[in-house]
Protein backbone atom coordinates (compact mmCIF):
# COMPACT_ATOMS: atom_id res chain seq x y z
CA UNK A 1 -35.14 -57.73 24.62
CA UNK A 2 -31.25 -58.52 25.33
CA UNK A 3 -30.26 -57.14 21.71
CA UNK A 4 -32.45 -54.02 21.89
CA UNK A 5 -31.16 -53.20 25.16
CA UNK A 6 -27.70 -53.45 24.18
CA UNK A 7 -28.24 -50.83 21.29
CA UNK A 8 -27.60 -47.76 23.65
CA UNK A 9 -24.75 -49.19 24.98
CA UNK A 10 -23.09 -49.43 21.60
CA UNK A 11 -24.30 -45.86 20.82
CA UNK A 12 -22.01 -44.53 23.67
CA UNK A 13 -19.24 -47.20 22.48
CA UNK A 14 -19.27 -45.51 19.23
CA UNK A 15 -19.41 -42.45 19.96
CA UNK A 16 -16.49 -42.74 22.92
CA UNK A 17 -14.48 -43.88 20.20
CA UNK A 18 -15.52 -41.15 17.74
CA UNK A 19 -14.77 -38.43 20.13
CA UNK A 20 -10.94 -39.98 21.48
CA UNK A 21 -10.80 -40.06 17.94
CA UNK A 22 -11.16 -36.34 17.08
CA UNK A 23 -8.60 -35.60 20.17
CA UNK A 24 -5.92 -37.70 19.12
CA UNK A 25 -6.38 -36.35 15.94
CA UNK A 26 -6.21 -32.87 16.92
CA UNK A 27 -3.20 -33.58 18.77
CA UNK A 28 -1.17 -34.95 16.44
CA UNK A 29 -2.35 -31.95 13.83
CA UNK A 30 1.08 -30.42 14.72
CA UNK A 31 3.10 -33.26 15.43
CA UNK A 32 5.69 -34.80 13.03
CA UNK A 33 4.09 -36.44 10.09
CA UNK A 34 3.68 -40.58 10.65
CA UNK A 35 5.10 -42.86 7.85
CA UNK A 36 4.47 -45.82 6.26
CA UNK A 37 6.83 -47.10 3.58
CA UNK A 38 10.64 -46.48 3.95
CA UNK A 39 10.17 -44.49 0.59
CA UNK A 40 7.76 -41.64 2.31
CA UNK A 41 10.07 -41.35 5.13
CA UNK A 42 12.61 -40.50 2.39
CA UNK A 43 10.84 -38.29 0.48
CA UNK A 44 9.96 -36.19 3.46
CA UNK A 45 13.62 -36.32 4.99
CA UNK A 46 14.95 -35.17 0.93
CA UNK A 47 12.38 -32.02 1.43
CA UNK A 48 13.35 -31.33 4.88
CA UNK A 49 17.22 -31.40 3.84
CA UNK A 50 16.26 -28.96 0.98
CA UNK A 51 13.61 -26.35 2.73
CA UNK A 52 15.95 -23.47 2.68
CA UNK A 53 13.19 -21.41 4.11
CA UNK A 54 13.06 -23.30 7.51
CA UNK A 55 14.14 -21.79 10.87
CA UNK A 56 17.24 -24.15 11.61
CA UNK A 57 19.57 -25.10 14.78
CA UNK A 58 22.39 -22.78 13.74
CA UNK A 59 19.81 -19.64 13.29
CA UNK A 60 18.23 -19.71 16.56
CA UNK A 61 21.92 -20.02 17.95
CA UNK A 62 23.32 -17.04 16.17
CA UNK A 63 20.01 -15.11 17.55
CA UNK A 64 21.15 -16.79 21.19
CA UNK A 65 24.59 -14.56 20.78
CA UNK A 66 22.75 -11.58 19.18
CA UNK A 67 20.87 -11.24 22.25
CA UNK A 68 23.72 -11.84 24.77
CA UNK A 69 21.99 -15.34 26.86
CA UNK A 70 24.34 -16.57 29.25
CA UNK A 71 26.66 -19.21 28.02
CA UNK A 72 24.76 -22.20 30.34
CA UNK A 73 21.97 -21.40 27.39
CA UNK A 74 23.60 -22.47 25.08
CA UNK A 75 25.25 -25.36 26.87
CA UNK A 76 20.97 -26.42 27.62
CA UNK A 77 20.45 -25.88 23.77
CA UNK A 78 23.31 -27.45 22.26
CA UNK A 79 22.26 -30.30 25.17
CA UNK A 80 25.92 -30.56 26.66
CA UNK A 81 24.76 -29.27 30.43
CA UNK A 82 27.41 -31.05 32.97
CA UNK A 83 26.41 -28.94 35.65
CA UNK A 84 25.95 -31.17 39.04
CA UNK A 85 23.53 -29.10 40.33
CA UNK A 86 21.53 -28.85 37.24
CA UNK A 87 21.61 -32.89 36.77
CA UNK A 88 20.91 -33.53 40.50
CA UNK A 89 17.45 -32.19 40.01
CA UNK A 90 17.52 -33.27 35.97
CA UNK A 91 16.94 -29.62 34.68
CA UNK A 92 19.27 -30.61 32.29
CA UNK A 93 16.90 -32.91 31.05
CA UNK A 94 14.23 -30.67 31.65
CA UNK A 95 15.36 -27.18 30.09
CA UNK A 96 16.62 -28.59 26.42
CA UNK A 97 16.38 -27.92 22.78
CA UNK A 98 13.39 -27.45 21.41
CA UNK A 99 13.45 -29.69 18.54
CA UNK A 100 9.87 -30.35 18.03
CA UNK A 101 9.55 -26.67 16.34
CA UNK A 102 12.90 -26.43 15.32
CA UNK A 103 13.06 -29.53 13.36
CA UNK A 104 10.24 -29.26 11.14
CA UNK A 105 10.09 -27.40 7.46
CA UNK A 106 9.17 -23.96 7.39
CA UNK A 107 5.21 -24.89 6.54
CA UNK A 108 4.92 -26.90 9.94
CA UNK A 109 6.94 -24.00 11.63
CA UNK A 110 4.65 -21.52 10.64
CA UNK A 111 2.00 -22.56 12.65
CA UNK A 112 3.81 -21.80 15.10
CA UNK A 113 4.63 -18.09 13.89
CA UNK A 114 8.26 -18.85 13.66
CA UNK A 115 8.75 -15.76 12.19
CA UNK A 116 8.14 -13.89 14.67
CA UNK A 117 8.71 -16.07 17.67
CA UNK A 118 11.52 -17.67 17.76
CA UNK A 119 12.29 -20.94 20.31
CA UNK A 120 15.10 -20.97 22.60
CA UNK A 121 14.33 -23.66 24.86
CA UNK A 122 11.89 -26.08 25.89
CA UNK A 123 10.69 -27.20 29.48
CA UNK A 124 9.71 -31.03 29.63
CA UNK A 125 9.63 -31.20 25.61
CA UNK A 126 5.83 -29.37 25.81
CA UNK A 127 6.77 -25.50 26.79
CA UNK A 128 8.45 -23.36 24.52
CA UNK A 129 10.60 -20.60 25.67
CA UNK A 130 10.63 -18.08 22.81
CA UNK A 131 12.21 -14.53 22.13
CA UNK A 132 9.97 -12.16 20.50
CA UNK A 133 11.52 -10.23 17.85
CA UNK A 134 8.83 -7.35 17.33
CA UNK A 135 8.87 -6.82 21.28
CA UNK A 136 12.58 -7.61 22.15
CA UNK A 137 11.41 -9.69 25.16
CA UNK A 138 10.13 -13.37 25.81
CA UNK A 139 7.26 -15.89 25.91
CA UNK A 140 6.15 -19.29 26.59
CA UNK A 141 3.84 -21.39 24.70
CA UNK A 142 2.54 -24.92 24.34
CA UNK A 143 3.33 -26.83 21.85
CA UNK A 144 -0.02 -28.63 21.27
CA UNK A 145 -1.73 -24.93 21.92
CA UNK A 146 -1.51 -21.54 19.70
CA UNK A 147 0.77 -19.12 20.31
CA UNK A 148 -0.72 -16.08 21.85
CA UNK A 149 0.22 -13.49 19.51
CA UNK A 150 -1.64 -10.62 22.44
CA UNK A 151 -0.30 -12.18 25.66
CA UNK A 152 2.44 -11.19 27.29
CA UNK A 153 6.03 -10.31 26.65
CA UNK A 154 8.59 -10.62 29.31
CA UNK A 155 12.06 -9.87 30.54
CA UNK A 156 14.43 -12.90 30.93
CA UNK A 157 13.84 -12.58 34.63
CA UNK A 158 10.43 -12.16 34.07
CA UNK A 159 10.17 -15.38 32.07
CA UNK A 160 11.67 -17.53 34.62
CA UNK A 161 9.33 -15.58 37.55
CA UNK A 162 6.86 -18.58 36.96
CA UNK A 163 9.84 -21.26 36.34
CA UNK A 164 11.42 -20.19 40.16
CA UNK A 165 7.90 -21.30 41.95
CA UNK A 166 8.46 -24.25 40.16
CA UNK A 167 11.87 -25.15 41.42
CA UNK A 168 10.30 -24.28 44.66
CA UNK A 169 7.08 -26.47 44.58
CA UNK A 170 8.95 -29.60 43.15
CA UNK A 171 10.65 -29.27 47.00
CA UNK A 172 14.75 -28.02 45.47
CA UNK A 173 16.21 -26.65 48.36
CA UNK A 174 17.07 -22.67 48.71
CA UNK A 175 20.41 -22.78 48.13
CA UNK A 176 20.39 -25.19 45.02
CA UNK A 177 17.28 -22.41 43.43
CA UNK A 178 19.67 -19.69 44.09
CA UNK A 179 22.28 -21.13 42.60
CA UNK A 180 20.15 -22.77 39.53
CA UNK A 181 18.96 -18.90 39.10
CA UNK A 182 22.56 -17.67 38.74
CA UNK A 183 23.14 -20.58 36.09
CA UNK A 184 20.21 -19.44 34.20
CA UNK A 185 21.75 -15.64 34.49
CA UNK A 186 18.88 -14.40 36.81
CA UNK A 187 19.09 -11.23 38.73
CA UNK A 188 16.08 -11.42 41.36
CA UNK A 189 15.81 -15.11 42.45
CA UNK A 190 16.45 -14.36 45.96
CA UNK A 191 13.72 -11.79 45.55
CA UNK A 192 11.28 -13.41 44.00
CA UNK A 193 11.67 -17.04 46.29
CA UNK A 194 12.13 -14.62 49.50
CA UNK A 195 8.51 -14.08 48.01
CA UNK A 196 7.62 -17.11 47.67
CA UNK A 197 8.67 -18.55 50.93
CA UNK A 198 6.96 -15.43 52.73
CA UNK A 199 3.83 -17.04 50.83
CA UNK A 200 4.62 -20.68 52.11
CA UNK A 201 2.66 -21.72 48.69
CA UNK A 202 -0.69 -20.87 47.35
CA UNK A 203 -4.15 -22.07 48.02
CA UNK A 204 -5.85 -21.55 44.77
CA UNK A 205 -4.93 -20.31 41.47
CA UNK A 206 -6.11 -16.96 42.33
CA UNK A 207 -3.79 -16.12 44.57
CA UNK A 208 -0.50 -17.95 41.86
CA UNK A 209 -1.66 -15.03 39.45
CA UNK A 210 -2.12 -12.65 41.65
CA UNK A 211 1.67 -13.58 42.97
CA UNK A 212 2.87 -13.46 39.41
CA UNK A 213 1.98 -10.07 38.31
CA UNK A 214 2.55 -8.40 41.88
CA UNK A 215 6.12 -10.24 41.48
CA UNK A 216 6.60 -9.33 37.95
CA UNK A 217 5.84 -5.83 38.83
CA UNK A 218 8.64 -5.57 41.71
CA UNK A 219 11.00 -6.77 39.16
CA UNK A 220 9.66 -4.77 35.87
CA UNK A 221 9.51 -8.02 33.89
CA UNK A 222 7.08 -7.17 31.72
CA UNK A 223 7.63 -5.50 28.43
CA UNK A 224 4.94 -2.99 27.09
């Protein structure tokens, strides 16, 4: 009786581990390939060094100047930020380069339609800020999601419309989001966190998304 009845339980053992399986595999689908010997790692790094097709560093910073983003952009992307206010908080940790599109080959990037999208930044190492070069405007993705090819495009003040609330919910004080939204280049953070404090906060995720488009409405930062 004690080894039959310890059947099931090794039925949902196996199967737990069959199903964490399938996630971590689907996680890494995108992720950087894993090596074994010293010789794959080489072989990879000699076809990474020769993909001449790849999006690199020094294109997405050439599109940076094409599009006129404020110098502190660049200072975020090339990872050199010495701002005080921007450490006290560690946005310049936060807001950095997005290497885990940017240093792949052009195979891996195209997952990510790198032709089309192309990454500026990244929040936290997991959100990718990207300008959209049949719209002219911006958009944010995840890196272990897909890229939304129908959602949104936004202004640059409409891309950061979501990134103010959370300056504001991770408790930075007025002044410092005011000033953070002038190193960033914004033009309606005092509009859009007099909004938010007039809100003290939100109650349900109804009411964020309703916020957001009302907000991005006052400011026009959507693009059709």
């Amino acid at each position: 009786m004690a080894a039959q009845s310890i059947y099931p339980l090794l039925g949902v053992f196996i199967s737990t581990l069959l199903i964490f399986g399938v996630l971590f595999l689907r996680k890494r689908k995108k992720a950087r390939p894993v090596f074994g010997p010293r010789e794959d790692y080489q072989a990879w790094q000699q076809e990474f060094d020769t993909d001449m097709e790849r999006v690199t560093k020094a294109d997405i910073r050439e599109l940076m100047s094409q599009i006129n983003l404020p110098p502190s952009v660049f200072d975020l992307f090339d990872e050199k930020c010495t701002d005080a206010v921007m450490q006290k908080h560690r946005l310049d940790k936060d807001y950095t380069y997005p290497y885990s599109i940017i240093d792949l080959k052009k195979n891996e990037q195209d997952a990510y339609h790198i032709d089309r999208y192309k990454p500026i930044l990244a929040y936290a190492h997991a959100t990718i800020f990207a300008y959209d070069t049949l719209k002219g405007g911006f958009t944010t993705y995840y890196i272990e999601g897909d890229v939304d090819v129908d959602g949104e495009c936004f202004t640059w003040d409409g891309l950061f419309c979501q990134e103010i609330l959370r300056w504001w919910e991770y408790e930075i004080p007025d002044e410092d989001i005011l000033y953070i939204g002038e190193y960033f280049g914004l033009k309606h953070t005092s509009q859009i966190l007099d909004s938010i404090n007039a809100a003290q906060g939100f109650s349900s995720e109804e009411q964020r998304i309703r916020w957001k488009n009302e907000t991005l409405i006052k400011i026009n930062g959507i693009i059709k």
